[in-house]
Protein backbone atom coordinates (compact mmCIF):
# COMPACT_ATOMS: atom_id res chain seq x y z
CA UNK A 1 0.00 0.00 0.00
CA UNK A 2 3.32 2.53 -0.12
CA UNK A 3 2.01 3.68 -3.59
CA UNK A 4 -1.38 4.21 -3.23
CA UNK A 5 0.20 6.40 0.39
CA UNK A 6 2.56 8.55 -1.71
CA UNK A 7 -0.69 9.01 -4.32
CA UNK A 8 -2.18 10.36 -0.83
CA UNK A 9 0.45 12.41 -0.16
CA UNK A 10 0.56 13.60 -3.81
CA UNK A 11 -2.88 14.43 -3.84
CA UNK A 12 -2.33 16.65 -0.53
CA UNK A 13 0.28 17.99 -1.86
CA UNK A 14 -1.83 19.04 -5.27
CA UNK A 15 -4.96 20.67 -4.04
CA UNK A 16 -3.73 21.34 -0.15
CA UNK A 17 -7.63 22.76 0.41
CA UNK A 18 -9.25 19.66 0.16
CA UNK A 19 -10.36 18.27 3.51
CA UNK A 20 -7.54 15.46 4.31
CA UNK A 21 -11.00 13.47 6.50
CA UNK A 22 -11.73 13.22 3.00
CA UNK A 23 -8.96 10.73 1.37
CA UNK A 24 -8.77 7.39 1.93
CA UNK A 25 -6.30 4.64 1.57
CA UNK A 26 -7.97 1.40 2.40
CA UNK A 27 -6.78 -2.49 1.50
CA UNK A 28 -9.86 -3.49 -0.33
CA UNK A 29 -13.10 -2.97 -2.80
CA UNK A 30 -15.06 -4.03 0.21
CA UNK A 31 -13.40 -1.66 2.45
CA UNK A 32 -13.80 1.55 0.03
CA UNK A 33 -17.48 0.27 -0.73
CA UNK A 34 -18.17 0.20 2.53
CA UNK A 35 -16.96 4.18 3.63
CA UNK A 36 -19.14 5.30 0.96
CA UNK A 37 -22.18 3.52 1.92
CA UNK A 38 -21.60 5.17 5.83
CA UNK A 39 -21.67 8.38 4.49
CA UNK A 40 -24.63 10.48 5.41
CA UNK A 41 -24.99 12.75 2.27
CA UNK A 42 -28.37 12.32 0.92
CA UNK A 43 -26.52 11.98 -2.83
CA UNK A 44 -22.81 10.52 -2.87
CA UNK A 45 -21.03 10.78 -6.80
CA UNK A 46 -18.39 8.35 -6.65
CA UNK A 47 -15.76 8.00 -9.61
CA UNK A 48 -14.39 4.81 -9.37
CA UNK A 49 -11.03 4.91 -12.31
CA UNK A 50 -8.39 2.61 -13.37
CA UNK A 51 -8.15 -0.76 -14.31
CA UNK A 52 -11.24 -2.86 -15.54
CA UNK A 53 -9.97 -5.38 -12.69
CA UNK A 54 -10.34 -2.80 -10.13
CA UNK A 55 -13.89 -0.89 -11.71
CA UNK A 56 -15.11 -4.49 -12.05
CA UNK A 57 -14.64 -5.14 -8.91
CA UNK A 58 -16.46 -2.05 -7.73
CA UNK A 59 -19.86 -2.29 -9.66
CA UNK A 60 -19.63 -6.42 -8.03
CA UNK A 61 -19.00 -5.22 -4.57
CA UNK A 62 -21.50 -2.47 -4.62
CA UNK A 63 -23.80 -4.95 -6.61
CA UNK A 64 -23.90 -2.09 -9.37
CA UNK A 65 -24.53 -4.46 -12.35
CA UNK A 66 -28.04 -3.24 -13.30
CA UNK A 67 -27.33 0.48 -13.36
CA UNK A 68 -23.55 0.73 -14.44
CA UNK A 69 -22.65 1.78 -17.66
């Protein structure tokens, strides 16, 4: 997980205003699923990029097959 900490880091480092409560580094699908569903906004966007293996994994998790495009 050191890369996906210095992408943190990078991403603090990039746009210093946004809220650092609001990045995550987490081990799994099911972990990052799960934040986002315990999140009490009414309407949560989530962009979910890079490899098919890792956006497949998402819309399975989050049991997205019937709405994802």
């Amino acid at each position: 997980m050191a890369i996906q900490e210095e992408l943190s880091t990078a991403w603090q480092t990039l746009l210093p205003s946004f809220p650092t409560s609001n990045i995550h580094v987490l081990p799994s699908i099911q972990d990052a699923v799960q934040v986002v569903r315990s999140l009490s906004a009414p309407n949560v966007e989530v962009l979910a990029c890079g490899s098919l293996h890792l956006v497949g994994g998402v819309i399975e998790v989050a049991d997205l097959g019937g709405v994802a495009l």
